[in-house]
Protein backbone atom coordinates (compact mmCIF):
# COMPACT_ATOMS: atom_id res chain seq x y z
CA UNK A 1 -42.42 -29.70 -16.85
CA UNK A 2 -41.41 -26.29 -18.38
CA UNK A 3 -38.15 -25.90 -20.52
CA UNK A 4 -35.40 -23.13 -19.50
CA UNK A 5 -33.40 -22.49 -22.11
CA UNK A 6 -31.34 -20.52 -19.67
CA UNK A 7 -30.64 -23.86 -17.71
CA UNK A 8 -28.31 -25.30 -20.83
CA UNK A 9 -26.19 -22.60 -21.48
CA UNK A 10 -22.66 -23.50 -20.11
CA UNK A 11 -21.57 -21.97 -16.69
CA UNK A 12 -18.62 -22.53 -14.29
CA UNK A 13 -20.82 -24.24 -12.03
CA UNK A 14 -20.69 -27.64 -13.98
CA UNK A 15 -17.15 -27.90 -14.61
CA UNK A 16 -16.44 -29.19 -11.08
CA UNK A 17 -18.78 -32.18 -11.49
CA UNK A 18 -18.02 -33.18 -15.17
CA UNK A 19 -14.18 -33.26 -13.85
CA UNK A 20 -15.17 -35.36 -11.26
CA UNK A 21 -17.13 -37.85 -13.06
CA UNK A 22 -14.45 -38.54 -15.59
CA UNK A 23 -11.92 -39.07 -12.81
CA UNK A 24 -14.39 -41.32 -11.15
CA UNK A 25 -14.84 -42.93 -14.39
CA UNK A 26 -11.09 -44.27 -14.85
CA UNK A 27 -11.66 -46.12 -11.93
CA UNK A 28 -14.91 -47.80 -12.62
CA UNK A 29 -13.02 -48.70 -16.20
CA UNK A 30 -10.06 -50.19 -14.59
CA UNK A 31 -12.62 -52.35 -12.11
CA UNK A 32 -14.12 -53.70 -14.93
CA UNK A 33 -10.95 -54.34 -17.04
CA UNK A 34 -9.92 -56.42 -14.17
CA UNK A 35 -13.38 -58.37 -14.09
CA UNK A 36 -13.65 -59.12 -17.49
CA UNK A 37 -10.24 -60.51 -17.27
CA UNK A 38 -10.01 -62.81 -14.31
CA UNK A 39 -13.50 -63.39 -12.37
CA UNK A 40 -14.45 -65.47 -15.53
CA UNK A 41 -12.13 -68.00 -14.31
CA UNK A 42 -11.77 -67.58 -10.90
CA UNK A 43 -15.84 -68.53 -11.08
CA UNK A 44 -15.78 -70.58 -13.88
CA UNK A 45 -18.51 -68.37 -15.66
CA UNK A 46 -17.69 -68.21 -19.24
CA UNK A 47 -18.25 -64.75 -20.58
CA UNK A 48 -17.34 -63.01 -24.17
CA UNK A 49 -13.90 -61.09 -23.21
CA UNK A 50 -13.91 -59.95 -26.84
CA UNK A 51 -16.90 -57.77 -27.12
CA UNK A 52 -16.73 -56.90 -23.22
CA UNK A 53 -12.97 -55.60 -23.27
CA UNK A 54 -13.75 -53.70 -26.85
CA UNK A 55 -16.49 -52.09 -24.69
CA UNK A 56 -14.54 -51.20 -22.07
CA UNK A 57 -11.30 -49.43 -24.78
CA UNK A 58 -14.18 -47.92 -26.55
CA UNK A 59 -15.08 -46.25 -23.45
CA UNK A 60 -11.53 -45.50 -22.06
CA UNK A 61 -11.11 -43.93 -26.12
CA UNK A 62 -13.99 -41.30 -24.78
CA UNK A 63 -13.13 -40.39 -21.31
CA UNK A 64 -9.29 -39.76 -22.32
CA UNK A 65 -11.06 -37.34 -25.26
CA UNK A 66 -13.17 -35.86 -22.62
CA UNK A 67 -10.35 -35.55 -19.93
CA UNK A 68 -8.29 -33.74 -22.60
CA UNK A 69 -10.78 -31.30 -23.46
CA UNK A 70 -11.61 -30.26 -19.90
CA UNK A 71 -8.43 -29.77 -18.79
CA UNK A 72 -8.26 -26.66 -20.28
CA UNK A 73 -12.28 -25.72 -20.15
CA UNK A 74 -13.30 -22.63 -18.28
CA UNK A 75 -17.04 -23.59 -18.39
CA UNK A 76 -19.18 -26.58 -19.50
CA UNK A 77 -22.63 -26.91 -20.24
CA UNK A 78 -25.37 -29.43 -18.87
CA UNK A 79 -26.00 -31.03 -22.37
CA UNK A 80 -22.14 -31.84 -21.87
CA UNK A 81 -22.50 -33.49 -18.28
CA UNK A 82 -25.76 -35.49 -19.66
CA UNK A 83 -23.90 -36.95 -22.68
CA UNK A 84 -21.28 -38.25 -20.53
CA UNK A 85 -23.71 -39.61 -18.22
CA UNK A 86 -25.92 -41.72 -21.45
CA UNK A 87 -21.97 -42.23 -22.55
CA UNK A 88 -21.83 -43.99 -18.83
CA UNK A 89 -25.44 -46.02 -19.07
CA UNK A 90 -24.87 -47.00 -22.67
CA UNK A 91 -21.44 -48.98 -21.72
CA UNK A 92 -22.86 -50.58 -18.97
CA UNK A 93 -25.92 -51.45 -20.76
CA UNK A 94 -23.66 -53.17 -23.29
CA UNK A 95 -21.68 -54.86 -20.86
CA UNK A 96 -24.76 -55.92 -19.31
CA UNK A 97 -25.89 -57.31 -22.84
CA UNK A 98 -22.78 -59.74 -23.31
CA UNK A 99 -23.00 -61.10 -19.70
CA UNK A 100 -26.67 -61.88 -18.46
CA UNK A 101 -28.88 -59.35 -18.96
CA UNK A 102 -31.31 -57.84 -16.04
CA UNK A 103 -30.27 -60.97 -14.18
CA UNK A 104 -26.45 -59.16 -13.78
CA UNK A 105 -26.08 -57.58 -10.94
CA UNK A 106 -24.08 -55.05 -12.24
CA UNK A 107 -27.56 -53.95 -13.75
CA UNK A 108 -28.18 -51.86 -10.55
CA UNK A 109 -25.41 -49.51 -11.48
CA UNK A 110 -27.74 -47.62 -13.80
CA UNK A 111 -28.91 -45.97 -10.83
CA UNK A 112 -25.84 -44.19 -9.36
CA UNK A 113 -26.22 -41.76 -12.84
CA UNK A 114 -29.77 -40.90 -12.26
CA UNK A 115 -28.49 -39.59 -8.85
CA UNK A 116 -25.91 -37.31 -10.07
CA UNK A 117 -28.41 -36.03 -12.90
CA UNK A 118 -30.98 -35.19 -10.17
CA UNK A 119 -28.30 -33.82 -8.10
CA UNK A 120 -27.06 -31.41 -11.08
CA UNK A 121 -29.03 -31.25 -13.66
CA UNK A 122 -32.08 -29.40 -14.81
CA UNK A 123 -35.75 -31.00 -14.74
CA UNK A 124 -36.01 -31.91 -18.35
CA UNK A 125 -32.46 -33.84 -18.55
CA UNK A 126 -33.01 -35.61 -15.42
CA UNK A 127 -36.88 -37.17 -16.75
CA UNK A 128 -34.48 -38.30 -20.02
CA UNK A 129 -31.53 -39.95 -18.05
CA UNK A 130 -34.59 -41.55 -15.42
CA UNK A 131 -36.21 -42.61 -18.92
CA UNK A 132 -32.89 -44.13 -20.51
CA UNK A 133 -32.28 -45.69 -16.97
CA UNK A 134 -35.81 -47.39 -17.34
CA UNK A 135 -35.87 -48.18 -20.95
CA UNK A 136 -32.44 -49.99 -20.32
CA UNK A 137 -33.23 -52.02 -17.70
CA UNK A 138 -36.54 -53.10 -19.54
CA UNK A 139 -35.13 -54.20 -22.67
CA UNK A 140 -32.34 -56.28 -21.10
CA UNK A 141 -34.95 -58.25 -19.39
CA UNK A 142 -36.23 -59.03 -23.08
CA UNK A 143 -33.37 -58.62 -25.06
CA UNK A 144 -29.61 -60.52 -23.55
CA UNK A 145 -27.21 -62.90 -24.13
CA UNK A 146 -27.53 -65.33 -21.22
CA UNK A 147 -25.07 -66.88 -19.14
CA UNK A 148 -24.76 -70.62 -19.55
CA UNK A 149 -24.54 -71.83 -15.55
CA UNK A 150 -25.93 -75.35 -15.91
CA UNK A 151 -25.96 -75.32 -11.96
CA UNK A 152 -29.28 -73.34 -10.61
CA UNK A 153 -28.21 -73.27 -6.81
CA UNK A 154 -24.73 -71.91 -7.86
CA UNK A 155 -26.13 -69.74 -9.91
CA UNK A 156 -28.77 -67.75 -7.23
CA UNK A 157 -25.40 -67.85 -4.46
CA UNK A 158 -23.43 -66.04 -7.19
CA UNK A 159 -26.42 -63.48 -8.11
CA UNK A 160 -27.02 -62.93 -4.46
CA UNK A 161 -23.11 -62.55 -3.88
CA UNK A 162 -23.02 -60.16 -6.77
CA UNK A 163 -25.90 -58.07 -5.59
CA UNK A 164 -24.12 -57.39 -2.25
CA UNK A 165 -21.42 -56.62 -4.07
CA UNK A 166 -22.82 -53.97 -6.43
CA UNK A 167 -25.21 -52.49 -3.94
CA UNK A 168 -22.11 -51.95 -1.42
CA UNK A 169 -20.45 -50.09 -4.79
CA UNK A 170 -23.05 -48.25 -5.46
CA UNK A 171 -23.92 -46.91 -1.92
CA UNK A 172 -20.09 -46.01 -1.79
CA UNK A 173 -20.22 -44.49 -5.10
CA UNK A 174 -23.40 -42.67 -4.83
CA UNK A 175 -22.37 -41.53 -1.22
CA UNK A 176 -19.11 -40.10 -2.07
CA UNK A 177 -20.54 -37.99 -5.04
CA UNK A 178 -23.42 -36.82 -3.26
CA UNK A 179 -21.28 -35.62 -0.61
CA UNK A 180 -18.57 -33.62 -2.78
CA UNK A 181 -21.46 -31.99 -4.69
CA UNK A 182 -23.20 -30.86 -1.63
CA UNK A 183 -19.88 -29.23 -0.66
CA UNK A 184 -19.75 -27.60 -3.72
CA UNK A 185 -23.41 -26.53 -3.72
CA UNK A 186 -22.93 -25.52 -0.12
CA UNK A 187 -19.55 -23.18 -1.03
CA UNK A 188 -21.60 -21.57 -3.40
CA UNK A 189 -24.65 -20.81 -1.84
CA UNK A 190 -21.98 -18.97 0.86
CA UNK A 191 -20.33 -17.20 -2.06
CA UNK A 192 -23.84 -15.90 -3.24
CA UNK A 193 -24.67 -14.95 0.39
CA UNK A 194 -21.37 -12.80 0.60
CA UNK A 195 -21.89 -11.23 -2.63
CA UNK A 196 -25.38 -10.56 -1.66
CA UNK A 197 -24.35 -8.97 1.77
CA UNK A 198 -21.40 -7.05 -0.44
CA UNK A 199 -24.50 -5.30 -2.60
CA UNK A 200 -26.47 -4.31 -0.18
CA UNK A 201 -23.40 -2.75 1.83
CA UNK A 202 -22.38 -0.98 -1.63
CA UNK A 203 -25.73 0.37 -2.07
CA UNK A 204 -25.54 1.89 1.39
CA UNK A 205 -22.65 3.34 0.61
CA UNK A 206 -23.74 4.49 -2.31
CA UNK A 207 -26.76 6.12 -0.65
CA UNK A 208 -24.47 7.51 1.86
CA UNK A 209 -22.19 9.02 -0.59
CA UNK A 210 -25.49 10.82 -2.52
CA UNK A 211 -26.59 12.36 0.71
CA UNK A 212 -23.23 13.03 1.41
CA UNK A 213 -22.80 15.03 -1.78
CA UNK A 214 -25.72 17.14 -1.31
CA UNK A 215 -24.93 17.53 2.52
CA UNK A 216 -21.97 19.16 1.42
CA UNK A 217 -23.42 21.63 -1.60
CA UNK A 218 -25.92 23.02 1.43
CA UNK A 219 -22.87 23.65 3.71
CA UNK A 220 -21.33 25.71 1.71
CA UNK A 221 -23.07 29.06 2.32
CA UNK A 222 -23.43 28.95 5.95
CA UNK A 223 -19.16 27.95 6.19
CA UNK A 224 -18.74 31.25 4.27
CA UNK A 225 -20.91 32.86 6.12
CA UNK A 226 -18.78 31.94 8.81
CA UNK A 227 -15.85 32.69 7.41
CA UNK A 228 -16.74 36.49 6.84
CA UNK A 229 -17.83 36.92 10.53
CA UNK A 230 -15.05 35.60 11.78
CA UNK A 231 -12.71 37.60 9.43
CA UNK A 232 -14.89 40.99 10.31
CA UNK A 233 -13.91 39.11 14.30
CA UNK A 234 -10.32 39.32 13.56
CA UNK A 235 -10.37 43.04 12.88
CA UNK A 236 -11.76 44.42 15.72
CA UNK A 237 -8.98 45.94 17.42
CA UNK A 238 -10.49 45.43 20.73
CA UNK A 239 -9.99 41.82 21.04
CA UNK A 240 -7.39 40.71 23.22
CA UNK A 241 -4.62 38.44 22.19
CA UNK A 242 -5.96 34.67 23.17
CA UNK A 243 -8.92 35.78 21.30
CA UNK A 244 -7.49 36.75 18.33
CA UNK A 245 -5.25 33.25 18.67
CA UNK A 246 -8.76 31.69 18.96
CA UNK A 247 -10.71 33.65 16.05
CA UNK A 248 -6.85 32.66 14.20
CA UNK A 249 -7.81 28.55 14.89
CA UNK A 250 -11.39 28.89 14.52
CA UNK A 251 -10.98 31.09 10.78
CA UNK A 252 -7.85 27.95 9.56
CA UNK A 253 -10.73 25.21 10.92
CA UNK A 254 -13.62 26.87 8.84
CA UNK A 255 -10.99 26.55 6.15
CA UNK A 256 -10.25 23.28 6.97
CA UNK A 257 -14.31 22.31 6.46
CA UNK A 258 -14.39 24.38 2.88
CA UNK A 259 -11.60 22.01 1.65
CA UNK A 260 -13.03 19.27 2.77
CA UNK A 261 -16.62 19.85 1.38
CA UNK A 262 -14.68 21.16 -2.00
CA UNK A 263 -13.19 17.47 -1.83
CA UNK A 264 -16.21 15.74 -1.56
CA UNK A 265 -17.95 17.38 -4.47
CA UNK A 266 -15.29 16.77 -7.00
CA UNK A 267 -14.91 13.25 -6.33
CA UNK A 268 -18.46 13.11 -6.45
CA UNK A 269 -19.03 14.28 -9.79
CA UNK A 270 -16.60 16.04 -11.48
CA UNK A 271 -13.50 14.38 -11.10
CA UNK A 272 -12.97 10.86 -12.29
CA UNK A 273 -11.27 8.28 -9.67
CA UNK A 274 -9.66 6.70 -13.09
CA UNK A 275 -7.42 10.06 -13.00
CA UNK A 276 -5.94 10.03 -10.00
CA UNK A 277 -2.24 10.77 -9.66
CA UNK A 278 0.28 8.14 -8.86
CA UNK A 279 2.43 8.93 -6.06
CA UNK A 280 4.97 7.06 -3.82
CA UNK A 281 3.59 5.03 -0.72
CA UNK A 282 5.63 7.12 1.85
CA UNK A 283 5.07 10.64 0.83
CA UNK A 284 1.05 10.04 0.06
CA UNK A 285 0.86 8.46 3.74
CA UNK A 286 2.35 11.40 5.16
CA UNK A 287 0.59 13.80 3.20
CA UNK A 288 -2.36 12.24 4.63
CA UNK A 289 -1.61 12.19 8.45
CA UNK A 290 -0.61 15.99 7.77
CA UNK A 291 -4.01 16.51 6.31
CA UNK A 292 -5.38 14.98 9.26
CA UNK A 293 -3.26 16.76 11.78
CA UNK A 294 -4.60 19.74 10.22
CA UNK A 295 -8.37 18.69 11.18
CA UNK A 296 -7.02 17.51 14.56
CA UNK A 297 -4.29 19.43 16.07
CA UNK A 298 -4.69 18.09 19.11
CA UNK A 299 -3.75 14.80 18.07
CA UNK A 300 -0.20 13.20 17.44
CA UNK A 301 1.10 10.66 15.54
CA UNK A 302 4.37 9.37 13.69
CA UNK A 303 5.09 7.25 10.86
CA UNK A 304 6.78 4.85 10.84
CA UNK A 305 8.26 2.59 7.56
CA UNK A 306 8.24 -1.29 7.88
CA UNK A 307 10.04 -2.30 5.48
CA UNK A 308 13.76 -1.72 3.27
CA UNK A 309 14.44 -0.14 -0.20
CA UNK A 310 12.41 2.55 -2.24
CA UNK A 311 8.47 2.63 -1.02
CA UNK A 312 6.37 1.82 -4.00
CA UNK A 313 4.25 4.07 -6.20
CA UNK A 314 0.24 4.13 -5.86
CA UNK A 315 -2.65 5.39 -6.66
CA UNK A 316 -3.67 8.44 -4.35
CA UNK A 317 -6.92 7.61 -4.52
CA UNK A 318 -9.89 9.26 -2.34
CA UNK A 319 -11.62 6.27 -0.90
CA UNK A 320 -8.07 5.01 0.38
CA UNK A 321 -7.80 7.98 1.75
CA UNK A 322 -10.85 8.84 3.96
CA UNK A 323 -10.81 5.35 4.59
CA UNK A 324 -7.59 5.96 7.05
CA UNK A 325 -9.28 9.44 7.81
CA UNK A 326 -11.81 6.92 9.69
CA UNK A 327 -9.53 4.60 11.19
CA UNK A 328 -7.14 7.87 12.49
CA UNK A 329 -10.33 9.49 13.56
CA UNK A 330 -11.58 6.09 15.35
CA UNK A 331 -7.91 5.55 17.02
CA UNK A 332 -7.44 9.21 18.45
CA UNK A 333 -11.27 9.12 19.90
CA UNK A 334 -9.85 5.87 21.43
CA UNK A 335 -6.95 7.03 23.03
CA UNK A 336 -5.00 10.37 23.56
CA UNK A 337 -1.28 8.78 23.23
CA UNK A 338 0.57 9.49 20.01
CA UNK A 339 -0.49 6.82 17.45
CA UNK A 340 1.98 4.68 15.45
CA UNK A 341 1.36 4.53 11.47
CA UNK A 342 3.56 2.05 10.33
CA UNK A 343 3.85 1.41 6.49
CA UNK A 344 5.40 -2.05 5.10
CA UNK A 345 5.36 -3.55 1.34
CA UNK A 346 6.10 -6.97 0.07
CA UNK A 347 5.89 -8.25 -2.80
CA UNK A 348 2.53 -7.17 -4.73
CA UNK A 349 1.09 -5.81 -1.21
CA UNK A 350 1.34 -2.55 0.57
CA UNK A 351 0.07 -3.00 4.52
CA UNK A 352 -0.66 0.36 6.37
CA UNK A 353 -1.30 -0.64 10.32
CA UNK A 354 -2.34 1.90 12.74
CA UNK A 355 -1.93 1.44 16.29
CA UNK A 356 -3.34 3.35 19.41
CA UNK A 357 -3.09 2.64 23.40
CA UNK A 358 -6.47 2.66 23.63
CA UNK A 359 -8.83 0.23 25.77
CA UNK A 360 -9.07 -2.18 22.13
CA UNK A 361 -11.95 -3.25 20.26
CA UNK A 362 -15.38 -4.38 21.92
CA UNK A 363 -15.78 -7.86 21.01
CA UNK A 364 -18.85 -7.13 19.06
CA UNK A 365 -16.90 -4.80 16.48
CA UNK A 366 -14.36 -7.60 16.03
CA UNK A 367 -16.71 -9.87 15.07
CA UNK A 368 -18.44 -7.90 12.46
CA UNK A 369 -15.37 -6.18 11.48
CA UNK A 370 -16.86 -3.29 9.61
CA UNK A 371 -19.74 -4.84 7.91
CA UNK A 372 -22.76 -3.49 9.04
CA UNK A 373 -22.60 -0.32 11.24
CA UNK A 374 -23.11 0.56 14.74
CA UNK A 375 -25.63 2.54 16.83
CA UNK A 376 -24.85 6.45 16.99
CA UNK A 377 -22.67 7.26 19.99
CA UNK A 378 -20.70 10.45 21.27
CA UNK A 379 -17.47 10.27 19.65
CA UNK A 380 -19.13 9.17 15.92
CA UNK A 381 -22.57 8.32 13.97
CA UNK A 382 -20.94 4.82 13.85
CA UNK A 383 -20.76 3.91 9.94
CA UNK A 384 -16.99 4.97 10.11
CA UNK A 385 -15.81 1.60 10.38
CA UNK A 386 -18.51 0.30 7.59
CA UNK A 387 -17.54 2.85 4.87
CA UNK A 388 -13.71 1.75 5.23
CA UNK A 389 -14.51 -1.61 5.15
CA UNK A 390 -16.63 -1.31 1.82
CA UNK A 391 -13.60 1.68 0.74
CA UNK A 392 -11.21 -1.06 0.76
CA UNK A 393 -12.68 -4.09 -0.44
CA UNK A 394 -13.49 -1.81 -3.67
CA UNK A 395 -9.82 -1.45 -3.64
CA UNK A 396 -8.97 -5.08 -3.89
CA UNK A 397 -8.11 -4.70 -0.65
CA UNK A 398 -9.14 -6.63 3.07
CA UNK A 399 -9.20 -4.58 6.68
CA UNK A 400 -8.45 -6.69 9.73
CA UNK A 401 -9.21 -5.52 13.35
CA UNK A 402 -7.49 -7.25 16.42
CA UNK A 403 -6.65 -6.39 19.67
CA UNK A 404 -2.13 -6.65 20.73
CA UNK A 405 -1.55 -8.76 23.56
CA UNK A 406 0.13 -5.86 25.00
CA UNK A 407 -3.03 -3.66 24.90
CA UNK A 408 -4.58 -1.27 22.35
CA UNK A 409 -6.31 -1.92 19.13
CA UNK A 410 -4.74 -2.48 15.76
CA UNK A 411 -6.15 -1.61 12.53
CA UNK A 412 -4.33 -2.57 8.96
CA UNK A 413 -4.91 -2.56 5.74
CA UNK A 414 -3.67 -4.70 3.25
CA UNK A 415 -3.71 -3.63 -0.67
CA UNK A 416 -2.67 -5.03 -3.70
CA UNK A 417 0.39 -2.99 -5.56
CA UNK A 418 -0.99 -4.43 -8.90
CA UNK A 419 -4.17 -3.05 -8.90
CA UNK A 420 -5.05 -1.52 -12.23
């Protein structure tokens, strides 16, 4: 059996499970309190209350110092969940001492720690607690103080009753730890699974955002190349009016496409997102859709602001932004009726919804909701929705698609204000 040293350093992941077993353990101590107490005469078995209750307060002495350290503990360690566990198999192997030995049936609740040490612990620690568990048992069939029960018959109905009654607390026990730490191990394994699917959408993105930096360094020279044939266009003073109108829209689009591609190389290099300007909610918005009415004159929209009082201040910052550049994009290719951008802010969250009167969302983009992309189709390559999604979870942020009763599809965006 190897050793991992890696396996004993402390981690989150035990915390759960150490709390759990010194809750579990104040009841098992108050149980046994009550045992020592009055089944001695309600039997007529004489036992030594002395050493058995001085047991049990030695015990109760630990747990409360172990319940006061956790409850401010951010992490614990698997040496710390073992000790508690030989804390656990040494009391009852003393109480087991003072009242019978292996013939106790109480003896049988050495197992229920060996389960939870398979269940959490590393290799190495569980062979030592299985070891303890089987040393213990061994020497109290040697080493005990018996019970004096002059009657034999008595005697094996009281064994057998206790048996019953131990393995019926142990199954309990054993069943209802086994099942909260497989509901922990299961929440986990679907946190690592989401932050696994997370990385390998970031590293798309990332990709994405490498090709989209040198797509846009090559695109350069033919736009100006472009530019200066349609500026030697405009002054040809044979060209009727609609023409020139056109040549006028086609030279402010061109212009349009340099800004954009001038954009996309700062923020991909030289200009840090940390530096971004602050600005408030409602003006940024609008300066926005204006930006995006420029790209799309054909399209219409008004905003619209949710909520009383003075907007709050944020960060303009340039994933936010092409993020609703997608979903704008997305809603006018969706419909051609005016859209409504509504704005609202609470406290410590800023919601932007856009709405269109389009036919809604397919069911299959609803149920991935932006987190894997789509085949290519006419209106889009079909990462649009992907890239917002990933924009605004990096944010701090969560995008939720649904489709109004009374028809179109709705898109929002909720952000927290607090974000550093």
């Amino acid at each position: 059996m190897s050793f991992c040293p890696a396996c004993l350093e402390e981690g989150p992941e035990h915390l759960p499970n150490l709390r759990r077993l010194v809750a579990s353990r104040w009841i098992v101590l108050g149980c046994l309190a009550l045992a020592i107490l009055f089944v001695p005469e309600f039997l007529g078995i004489p036992l030594p209350r002395g050493p058995l209750l001085g047991i049990v307060a030695v015990t109760t002495v630990l747990n409360t110092l172990a319940w006061w350290r956790l409850r401010t503990a951010s992490a614990a360690s698997p040496l710390e969940l073992f000790s508690q566990l030989l804390i656990d198999m040494a009391a009852l192997g003393a109480i087991v001492f003072f009242s019978g030995g292996a013939a106790n049936p109480l003896v049988s609740l050495l197992l229920p720690p060996v389960a939870i040490a398979a269940l959490t612990l590393p290799g190495l620690l569980v062979a030592a607690i299985a070891g303890v568990a089987i040393g213990a048992y061994s020497l109290l069939m040697l080493v005990y103080v018996p019970l004096p029960i002059g009657d034999a018959s008595r005697a094996t109905q009281l064994h057998l009753i206790g048996m019953w009654l131990i393995f019926v607390v142990s199954t309990l026990l054993v069943s209802w730890l086994i099942v909260r730490m497989m509901r922990l191990v299961r929440e986990r394994d679907a946190a690592l699974a989401a932050a696994r699917e997370q990385s390998l959408r970031d590293e798309r993105v990332m990709a994405l955002g490498t090709l989209a930096a040198g797509a846009a360094h090559e695109l350069g020279t033919p736009l100006a190349t472009m530019a200066l044939l349609a500026g030697e266009l405009a002054n040809d003073p044979a060209l009727t009016e609609p023409v020139r109108e056109d040549i006028a829209l086609l030279r402010q689009q061109i212009g349009v496409c340099k800004e954009i591609i001038t954009g996309l190389s700062r923020r991909a290099g030289a200009e840090r997102l940390e530096n971004t300007p602050v600005q408030p909610a409602d003006r940024w918005l609008d300066s926005v859709r204006q930006h995006w009415h420029a790209v799309r004159p054909q399209a219409s929209s008004r905003l619209i602001l949710g909520s009383d009082g003075v907007p709050p201040e944020i960060v303009a910052d340039p994933r936010l932004e092409q993020a609703l550049l997608n979903l704008l994009n997305n809603a006018a290719n969706a419909s051609p009726a005016p859209l409504e951008i509504r704005l609202a802010w609470g406290a410590g969250t800023l919601g932007i919804a856009i709405r269109d009167r389009g036919p809604g969302f397919p069911a299959d983009v609803l149920a991935k909701a932006g987190q894997t992309s789509f085949p290519a189709h006419a209106a889009g390559s079909g990462i649009g929705l992907m890239l917002t999604r990933s924009a605004v979870e990096q944010l701090g942020g969560k995008l939720l698609l649904s489709n109004p009763e009374d028809g179109g599809a709705l898109a929002q965006i909720e952000l927290p204000l607090n974000r550093p």
